[in-house]
PDB file of N, CA and C in Angstrom:
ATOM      1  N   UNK A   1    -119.424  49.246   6.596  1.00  0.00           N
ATOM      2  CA  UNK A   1    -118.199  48.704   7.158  1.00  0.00           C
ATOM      3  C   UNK A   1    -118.534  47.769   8.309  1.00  0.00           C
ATOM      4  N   UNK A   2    -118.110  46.859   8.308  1.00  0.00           N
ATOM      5  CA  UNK A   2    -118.047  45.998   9.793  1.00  0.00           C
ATOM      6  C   UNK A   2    -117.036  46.671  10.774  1.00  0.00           C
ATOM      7  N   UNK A   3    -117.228  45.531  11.640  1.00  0.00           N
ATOM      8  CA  UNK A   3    -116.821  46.157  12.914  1.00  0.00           C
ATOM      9  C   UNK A   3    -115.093  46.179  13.117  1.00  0.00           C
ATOM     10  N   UNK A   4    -114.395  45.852  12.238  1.00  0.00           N
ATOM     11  CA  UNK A   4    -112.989  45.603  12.437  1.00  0.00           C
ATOM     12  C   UNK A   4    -112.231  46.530  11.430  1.00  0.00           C
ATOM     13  N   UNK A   5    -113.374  47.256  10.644  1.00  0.00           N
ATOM     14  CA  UNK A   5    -113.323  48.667   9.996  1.00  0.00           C
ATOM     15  C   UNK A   5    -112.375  48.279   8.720  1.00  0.00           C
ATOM     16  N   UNK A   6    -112.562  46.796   8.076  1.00  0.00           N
ATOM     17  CA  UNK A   6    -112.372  46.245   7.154  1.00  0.00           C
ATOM     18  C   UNK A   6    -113.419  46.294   5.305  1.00  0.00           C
ATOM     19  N   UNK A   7    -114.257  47.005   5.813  1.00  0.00           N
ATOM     20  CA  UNK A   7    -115.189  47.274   5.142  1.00  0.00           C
ATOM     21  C   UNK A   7    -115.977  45.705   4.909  1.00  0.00           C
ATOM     22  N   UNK A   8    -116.761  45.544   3.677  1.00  0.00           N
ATOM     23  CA  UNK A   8    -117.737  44.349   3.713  1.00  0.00           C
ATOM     24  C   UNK A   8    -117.232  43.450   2.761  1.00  0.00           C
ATOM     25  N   UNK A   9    -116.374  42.643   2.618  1.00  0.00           N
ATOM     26  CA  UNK A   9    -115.656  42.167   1.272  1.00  0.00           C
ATOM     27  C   UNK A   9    -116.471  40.802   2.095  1.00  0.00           C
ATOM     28  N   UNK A  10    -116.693  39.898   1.347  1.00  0.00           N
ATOM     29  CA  UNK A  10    -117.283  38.010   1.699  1.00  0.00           C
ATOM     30  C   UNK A  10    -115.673  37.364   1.779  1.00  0.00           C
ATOM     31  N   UNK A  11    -115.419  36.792   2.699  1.00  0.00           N
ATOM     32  CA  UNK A  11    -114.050  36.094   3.510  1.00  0.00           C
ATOM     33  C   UNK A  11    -113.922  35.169   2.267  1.00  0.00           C
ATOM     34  N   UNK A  12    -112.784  34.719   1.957  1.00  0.00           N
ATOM     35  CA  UNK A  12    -112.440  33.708   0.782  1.00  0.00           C
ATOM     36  C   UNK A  12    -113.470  32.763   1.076  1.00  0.00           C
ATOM     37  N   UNK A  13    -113.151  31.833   2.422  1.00  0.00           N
ATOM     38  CA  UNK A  13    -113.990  30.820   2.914  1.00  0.00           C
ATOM     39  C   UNK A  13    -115.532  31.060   2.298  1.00  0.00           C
ATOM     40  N   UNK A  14    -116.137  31.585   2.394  1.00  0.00           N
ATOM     41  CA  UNK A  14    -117.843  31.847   2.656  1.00  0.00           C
ATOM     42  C   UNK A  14    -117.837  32.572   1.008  1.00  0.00           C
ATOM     43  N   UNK A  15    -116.724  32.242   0.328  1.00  0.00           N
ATOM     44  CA  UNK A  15    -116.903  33.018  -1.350  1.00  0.00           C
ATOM     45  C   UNK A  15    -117.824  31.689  -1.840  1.00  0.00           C
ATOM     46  N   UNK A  16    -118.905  31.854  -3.367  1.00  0.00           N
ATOM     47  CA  UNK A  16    -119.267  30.826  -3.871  1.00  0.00           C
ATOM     48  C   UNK A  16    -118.296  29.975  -4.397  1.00  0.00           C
ATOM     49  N   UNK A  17    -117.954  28.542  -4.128  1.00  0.00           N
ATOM     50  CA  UNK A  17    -116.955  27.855  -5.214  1.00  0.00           C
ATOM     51  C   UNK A  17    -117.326  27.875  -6.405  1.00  0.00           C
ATOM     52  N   UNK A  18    -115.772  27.751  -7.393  1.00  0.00           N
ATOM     53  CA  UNK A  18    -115.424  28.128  -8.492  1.00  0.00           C
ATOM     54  C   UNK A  18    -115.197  29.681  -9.061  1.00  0.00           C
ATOM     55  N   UNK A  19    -115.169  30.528  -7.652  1.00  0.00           N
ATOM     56  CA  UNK A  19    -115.318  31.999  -8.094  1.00  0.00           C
ATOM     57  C   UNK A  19    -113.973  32.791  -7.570  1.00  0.00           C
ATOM     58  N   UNK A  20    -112.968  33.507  -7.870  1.00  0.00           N
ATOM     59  CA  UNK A  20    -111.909  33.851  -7.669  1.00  0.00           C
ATOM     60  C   UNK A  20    -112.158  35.480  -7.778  1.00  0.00           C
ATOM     61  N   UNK A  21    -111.674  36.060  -6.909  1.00  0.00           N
ATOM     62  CA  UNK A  21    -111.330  37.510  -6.952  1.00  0.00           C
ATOM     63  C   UNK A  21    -110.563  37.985  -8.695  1.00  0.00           C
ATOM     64  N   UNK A  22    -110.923  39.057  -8.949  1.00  0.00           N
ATOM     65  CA  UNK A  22    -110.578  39.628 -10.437  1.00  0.00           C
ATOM     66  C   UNK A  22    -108.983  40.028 -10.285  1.00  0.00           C
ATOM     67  N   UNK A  23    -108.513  40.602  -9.207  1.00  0.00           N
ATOM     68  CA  UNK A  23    -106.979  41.056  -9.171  1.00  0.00           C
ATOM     69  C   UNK A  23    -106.682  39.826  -8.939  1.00  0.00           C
ATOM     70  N   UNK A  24    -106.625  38.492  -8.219  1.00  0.00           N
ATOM     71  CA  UNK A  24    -106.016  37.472  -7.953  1.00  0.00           C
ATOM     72  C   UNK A  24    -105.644  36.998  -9.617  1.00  0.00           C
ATOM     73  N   UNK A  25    -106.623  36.690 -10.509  1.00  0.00           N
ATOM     74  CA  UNK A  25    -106.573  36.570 -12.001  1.00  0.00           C
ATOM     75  C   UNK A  25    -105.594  37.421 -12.673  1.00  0.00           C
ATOM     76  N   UNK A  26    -105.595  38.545 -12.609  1.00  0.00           N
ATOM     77  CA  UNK A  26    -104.728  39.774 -12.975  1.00  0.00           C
ATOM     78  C   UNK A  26    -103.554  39.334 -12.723  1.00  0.00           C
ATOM     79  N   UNK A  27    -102.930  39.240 -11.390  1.00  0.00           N
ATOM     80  CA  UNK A  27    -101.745  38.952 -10.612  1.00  0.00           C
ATOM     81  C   UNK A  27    -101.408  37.724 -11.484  1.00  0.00           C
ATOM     82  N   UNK A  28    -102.399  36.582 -11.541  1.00  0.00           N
ATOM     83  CA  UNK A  28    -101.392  35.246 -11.820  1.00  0.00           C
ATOM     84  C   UNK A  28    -101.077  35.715 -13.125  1.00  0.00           C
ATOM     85  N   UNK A  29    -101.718  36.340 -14.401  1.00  0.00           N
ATOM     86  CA  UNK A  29    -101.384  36.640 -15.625  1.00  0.00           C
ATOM     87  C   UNK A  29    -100.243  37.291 -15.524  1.00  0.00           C
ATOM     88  N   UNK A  30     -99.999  38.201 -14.874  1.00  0.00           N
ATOM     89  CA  UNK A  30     -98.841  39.641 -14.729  1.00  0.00           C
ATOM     90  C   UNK A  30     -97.977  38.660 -14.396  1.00  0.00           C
ATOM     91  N   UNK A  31     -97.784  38.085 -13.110  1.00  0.00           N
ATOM     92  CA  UNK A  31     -96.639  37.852 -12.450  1.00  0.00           C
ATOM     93  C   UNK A  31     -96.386  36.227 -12.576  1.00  0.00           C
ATOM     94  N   UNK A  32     -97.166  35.225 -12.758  1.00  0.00           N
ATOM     95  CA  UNK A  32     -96.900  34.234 -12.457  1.00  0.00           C
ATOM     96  C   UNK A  32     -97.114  33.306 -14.425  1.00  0.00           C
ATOM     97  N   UNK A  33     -97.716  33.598 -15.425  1.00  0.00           N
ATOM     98  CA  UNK A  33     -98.126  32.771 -15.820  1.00  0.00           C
ATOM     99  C   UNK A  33     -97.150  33.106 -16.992  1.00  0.00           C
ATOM    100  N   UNK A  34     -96.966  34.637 -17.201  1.00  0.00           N
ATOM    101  CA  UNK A  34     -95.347  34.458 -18.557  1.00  0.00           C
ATOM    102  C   UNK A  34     -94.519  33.806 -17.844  1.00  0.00           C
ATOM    103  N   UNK A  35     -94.178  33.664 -16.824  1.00  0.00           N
ATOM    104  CA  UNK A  35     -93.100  32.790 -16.249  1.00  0.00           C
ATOM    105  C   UNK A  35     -92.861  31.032 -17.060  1.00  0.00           C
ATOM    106  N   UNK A  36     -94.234  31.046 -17.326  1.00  0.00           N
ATOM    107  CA  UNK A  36     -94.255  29.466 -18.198  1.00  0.00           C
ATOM    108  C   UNK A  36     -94.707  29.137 -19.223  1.00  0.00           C
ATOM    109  N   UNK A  37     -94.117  30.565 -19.903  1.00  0.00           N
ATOM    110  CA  UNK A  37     -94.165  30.399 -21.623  1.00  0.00           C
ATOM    111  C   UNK A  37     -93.241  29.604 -21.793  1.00  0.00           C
ATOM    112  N   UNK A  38     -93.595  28.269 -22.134  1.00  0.00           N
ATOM    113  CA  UNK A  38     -92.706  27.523 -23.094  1.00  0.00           C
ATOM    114  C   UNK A  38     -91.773  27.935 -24.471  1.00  0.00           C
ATOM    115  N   UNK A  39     -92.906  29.252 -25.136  1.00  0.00           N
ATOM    116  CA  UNK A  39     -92.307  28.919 -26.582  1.00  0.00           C
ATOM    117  C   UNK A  39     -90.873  29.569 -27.084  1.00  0.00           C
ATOM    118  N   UNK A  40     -90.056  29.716 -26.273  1.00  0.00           N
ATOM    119  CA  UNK A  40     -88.829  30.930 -26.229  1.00  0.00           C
ATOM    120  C   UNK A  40     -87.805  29.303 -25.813  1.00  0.00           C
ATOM    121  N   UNK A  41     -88.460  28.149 -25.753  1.00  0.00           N
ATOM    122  CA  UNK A  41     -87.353  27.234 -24.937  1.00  0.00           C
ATOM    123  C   UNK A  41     -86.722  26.714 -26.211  1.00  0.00           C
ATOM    124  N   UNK A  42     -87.242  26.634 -27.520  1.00  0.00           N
ATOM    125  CA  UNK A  42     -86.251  25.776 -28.550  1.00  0.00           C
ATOM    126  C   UNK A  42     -85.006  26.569 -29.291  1.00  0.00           C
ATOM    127  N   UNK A  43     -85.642  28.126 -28.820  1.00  0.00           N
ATOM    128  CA  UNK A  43     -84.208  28.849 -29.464  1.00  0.00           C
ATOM    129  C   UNK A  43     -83.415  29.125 -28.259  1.00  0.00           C
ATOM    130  N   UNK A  44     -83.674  28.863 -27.197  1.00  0.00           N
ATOM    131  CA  UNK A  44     -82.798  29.103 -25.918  1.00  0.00           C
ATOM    132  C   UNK A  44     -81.564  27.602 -26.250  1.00  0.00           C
ATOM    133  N   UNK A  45     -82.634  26.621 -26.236  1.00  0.00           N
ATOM    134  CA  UNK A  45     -81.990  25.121 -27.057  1.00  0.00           C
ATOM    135  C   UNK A  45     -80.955  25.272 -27.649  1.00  0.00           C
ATOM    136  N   UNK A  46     -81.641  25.848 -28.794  1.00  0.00           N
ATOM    137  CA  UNK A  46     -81.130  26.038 -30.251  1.00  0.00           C
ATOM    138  C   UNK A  46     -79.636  26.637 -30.062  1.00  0.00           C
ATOM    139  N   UNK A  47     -79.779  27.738 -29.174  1.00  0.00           N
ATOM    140  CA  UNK A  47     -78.354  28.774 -28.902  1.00  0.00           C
ATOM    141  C   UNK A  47     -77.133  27.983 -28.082  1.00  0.00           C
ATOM    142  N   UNK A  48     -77.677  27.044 -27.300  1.00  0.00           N
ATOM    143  CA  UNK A  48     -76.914  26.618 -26.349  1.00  0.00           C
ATOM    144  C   UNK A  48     -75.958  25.719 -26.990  1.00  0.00           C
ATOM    145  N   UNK A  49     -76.773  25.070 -27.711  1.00  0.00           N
ATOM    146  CA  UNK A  49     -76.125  23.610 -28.838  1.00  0.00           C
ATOM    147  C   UNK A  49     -74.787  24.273 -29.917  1.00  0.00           C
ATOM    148  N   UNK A  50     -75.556  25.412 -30.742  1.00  0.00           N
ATOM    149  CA  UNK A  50     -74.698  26.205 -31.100  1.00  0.00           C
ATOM    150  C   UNK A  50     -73.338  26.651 -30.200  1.00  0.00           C
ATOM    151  N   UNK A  51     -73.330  26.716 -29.338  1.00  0.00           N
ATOM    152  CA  UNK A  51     -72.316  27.703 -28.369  1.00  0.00           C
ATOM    153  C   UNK A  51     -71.435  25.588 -28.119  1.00  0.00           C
ATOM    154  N   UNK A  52     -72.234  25.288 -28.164  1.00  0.00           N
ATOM    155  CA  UNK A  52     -71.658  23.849 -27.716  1.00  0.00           C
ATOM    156  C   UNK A  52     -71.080  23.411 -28.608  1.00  0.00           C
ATOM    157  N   UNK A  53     -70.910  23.354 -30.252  1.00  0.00           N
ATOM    158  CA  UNK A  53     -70.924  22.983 -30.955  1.00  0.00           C
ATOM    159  C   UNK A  53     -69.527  23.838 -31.846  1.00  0.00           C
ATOM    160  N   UNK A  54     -69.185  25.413 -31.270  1.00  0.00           N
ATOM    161  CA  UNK A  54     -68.620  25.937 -31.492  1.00  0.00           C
ATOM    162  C   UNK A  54     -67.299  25.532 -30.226  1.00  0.00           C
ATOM    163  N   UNK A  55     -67.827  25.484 -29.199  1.00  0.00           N
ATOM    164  CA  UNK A  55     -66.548  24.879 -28.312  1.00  0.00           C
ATOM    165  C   UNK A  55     -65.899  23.909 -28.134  1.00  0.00           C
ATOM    166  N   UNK A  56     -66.585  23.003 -29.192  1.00  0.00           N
ATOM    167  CA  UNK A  56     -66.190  21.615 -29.493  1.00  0.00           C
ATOM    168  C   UNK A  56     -64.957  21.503 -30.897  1.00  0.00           C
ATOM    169  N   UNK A  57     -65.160  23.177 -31.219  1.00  0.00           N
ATOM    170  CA  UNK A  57     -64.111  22.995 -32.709  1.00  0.00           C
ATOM    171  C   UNK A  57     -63.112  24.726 -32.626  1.00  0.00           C
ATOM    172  N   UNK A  58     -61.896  24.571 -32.418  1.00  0.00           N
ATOM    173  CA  UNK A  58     -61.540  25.572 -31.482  1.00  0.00           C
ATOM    174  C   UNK A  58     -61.464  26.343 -33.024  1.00  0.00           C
ATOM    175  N   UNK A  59     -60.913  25.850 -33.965  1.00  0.00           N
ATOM    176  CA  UNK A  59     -60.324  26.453 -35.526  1.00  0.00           C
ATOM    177  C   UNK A  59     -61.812  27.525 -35.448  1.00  0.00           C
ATOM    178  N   UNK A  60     -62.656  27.083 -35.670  1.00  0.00           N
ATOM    179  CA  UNK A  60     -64.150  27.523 -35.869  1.00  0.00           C
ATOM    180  C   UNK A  60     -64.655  28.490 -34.932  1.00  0.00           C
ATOM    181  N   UNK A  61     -64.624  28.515 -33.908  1.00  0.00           N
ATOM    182  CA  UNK A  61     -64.722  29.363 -32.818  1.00  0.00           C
ATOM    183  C   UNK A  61     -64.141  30.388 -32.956  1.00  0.00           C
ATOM    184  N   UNK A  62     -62.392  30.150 -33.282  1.00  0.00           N
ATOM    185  CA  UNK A  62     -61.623  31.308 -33.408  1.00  0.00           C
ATOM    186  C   UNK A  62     -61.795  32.337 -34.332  1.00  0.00           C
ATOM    187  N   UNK A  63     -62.319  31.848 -35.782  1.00  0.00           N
ATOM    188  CA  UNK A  63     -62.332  32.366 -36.757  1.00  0.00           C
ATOM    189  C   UNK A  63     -64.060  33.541 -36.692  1.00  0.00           C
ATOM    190  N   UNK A  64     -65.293  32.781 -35.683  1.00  0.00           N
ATOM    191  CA  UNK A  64     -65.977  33.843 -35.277  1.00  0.00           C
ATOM    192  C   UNK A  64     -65.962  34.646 -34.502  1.00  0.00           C
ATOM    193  N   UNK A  65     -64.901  34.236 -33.636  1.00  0.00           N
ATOM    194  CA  UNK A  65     -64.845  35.708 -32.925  1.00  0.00           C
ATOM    195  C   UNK A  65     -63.843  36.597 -33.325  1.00  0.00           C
ATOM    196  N   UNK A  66     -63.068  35.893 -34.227  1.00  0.00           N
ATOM    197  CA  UNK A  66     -61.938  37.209 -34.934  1.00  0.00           C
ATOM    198  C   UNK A  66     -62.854  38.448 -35.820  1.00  0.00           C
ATOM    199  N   UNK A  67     -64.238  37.566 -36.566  1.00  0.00           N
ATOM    200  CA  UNK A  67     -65.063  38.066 -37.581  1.00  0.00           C
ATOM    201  C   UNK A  67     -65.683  39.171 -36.735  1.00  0.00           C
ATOM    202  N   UNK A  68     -66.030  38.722 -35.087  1.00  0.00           N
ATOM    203  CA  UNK A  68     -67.168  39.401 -34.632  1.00  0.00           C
ATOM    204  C   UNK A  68     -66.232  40.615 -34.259  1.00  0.00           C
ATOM    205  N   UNK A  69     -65.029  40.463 -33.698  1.00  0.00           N
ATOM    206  CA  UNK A  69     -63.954  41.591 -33.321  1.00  0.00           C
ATOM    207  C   UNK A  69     -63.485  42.501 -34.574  1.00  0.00           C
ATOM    208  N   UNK A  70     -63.359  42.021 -35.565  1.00  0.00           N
ATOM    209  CA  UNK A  70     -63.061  42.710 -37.159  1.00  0.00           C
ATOM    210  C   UNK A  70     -64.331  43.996 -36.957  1.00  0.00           C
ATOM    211  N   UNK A  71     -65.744  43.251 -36.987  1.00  0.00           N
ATOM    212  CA  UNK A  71     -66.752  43.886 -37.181  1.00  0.00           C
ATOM    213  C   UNK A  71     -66.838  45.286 -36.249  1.00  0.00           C
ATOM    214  N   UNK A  72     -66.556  44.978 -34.439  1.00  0.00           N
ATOM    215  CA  UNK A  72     -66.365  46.115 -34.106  1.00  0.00           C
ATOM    216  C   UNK A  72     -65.425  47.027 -34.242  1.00  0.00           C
ATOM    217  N   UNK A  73     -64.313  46.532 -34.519  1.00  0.00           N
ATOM    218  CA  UNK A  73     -63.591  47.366 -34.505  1.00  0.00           C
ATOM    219  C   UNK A  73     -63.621  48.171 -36.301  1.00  0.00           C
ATOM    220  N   UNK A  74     -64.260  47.671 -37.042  1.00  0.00           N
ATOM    221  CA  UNK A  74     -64.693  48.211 -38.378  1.00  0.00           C
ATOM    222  C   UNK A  74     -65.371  49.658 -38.290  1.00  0.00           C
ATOM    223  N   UNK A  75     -65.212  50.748 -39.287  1.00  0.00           N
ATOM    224  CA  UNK A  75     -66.031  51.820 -39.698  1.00  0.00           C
ATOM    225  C   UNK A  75     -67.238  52.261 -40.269  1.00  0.00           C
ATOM    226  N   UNK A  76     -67.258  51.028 -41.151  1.00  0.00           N
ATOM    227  CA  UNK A  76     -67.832  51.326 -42.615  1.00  0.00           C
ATOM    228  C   UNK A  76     -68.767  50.493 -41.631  1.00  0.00           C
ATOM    229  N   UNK A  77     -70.219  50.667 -41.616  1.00  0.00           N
ATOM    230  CA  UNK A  77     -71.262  50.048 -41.621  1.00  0.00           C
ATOM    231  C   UNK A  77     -71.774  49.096 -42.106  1.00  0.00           C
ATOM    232  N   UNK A  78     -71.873  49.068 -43.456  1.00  0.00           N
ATOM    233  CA  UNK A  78     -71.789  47.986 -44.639  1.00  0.00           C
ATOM    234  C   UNK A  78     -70.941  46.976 -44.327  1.00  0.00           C
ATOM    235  N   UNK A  79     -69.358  47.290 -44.082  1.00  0.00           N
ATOM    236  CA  UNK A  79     -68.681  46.192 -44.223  1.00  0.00           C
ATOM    237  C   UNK A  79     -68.631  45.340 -42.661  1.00  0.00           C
ATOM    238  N   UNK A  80     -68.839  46.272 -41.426  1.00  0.00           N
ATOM    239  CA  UNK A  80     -69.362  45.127 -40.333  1.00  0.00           C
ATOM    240  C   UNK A  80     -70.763  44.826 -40.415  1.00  0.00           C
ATOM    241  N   UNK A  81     -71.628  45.070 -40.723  1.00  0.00           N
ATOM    242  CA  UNK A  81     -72.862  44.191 -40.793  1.00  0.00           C
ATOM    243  C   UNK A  81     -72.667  42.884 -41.721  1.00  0.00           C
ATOM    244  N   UNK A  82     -71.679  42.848 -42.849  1.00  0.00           N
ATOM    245  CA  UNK A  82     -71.638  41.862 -43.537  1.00  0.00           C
ATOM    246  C   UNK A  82     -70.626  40.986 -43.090  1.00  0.00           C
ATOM    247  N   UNK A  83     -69.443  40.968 -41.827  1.00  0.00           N
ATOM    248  CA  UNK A  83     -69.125  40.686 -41.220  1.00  0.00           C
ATOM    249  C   UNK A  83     -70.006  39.545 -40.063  1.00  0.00           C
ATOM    250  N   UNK A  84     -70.960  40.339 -39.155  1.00  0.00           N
ATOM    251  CA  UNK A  84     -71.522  39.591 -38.058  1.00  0.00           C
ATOM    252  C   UNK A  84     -72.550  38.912 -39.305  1.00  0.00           C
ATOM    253  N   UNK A  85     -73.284  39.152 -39.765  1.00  0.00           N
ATOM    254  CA  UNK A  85     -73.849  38.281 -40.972  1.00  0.00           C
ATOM    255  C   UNK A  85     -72.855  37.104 -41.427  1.00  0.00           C
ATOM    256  N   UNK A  86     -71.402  37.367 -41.394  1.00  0.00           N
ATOM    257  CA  UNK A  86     -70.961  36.002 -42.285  1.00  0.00           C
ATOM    258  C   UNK A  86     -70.734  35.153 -40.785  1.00  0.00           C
ATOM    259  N   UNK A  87     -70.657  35.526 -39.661  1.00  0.00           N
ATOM    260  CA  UNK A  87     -70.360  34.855 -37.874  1.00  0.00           C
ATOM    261  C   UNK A  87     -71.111  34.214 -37.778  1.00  0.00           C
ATOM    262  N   UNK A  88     -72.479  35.339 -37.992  1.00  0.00           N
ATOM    263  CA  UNK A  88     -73.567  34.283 -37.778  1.00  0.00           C
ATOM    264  C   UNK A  88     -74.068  33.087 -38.447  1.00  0.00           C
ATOM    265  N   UNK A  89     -73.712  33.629 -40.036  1.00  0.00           N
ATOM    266  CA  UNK A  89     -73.563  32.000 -40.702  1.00  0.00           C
ATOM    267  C   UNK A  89     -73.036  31.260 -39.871  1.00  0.00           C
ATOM    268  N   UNK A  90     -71.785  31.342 -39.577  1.00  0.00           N
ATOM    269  CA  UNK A  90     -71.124  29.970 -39.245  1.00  0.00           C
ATOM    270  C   UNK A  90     -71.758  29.312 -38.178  1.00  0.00           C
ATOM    271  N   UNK A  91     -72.313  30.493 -36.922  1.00  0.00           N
ATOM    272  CA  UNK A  91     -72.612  29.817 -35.730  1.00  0.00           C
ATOM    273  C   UNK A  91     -74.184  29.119 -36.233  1.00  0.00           C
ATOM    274  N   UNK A  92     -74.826  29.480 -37.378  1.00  0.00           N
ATOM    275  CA  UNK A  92     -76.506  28.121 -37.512  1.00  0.00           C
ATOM    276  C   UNK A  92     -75.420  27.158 -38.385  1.00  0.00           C
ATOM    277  N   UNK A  93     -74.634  27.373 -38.939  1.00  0.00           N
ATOM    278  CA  UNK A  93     -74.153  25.972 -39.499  1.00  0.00           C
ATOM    279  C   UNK A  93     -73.518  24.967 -38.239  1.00  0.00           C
ATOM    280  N   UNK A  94     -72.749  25.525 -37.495  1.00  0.00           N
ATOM    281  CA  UNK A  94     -72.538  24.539 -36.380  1.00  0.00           C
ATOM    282  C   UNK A  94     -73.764  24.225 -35.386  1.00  0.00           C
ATOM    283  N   UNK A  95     -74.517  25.354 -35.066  1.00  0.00           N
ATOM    284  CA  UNK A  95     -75.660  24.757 -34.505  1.00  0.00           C
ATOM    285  C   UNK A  95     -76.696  23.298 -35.259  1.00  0.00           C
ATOM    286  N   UNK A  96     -76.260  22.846 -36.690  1.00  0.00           N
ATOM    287  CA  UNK A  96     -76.663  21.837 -37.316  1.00  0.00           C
ATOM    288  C   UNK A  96     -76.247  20.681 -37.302  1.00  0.00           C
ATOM    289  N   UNK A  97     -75.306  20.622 -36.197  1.00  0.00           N
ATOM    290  CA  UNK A  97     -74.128  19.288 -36.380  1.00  0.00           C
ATOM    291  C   UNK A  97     -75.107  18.443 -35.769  1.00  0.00           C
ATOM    292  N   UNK A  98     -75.213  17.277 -35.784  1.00  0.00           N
ATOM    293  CA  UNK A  98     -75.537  16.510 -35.254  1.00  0.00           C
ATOM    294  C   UNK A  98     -74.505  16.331 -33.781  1.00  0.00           C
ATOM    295  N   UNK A  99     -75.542  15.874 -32.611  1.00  0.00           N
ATOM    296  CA  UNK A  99     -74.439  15.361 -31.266  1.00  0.00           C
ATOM    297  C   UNK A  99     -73.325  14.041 -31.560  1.00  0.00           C
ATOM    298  N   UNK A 100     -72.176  14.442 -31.350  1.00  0.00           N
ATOM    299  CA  UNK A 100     -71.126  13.544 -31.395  1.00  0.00           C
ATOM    300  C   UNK A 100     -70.176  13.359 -32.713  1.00  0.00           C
ATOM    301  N   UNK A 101     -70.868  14.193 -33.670  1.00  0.00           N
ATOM    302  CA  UNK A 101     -70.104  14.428 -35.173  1.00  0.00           C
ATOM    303  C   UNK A 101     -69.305  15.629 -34.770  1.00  0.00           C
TER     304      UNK A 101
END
């Protein structure tokens, strides 16, 4: 131990360059580097356009959320899963519109 009862670690400064502590590596993986996964951004896209695309056509909108409300309030298992299955059709078909059609 040295004298400040820090034990003997080499000060960042006086480390060899190009050499990084092993938890500093750890940390940026854990905490900092899923932060900038890109690959989750084209269906985040994808959903938004959809939701945009549905608020742009009220007939259409209405008719999925009557489907998605049918579904909960449904019994039969079978017949709301084939329910949010036919919603969700509609919402990738409007997510296909082109902008401004």
């Amino acid at each position: 131990m040295d004298l400040e009862g820090r034990g003997s670690r080499t000060p960042a400064a006086r480390r060899p360059q190009g050499t990084r502590s092993l938890s500093f590596d750890r940390h940026w993986r854990r905490d900092i580097a899923d932060a900038y996964d890109l690959a989750p951004v084209p269906a985040f896209m994808a959903r938004g356009w959809g939701e945009y695309a549905l608020a742009r056509d009220p007939k259409t909108e209405a008719r999925v959320h009557a489907l998605e409300d049918e579904a909960n309030a449904e019994a039969d298992f079978a017949r709301a899963k084939a329910l949010i299955e036919e919603a969700g059709q509609i919402r990738r078909e409007a997510a296909k519109a082109k902008p401004g059609h």
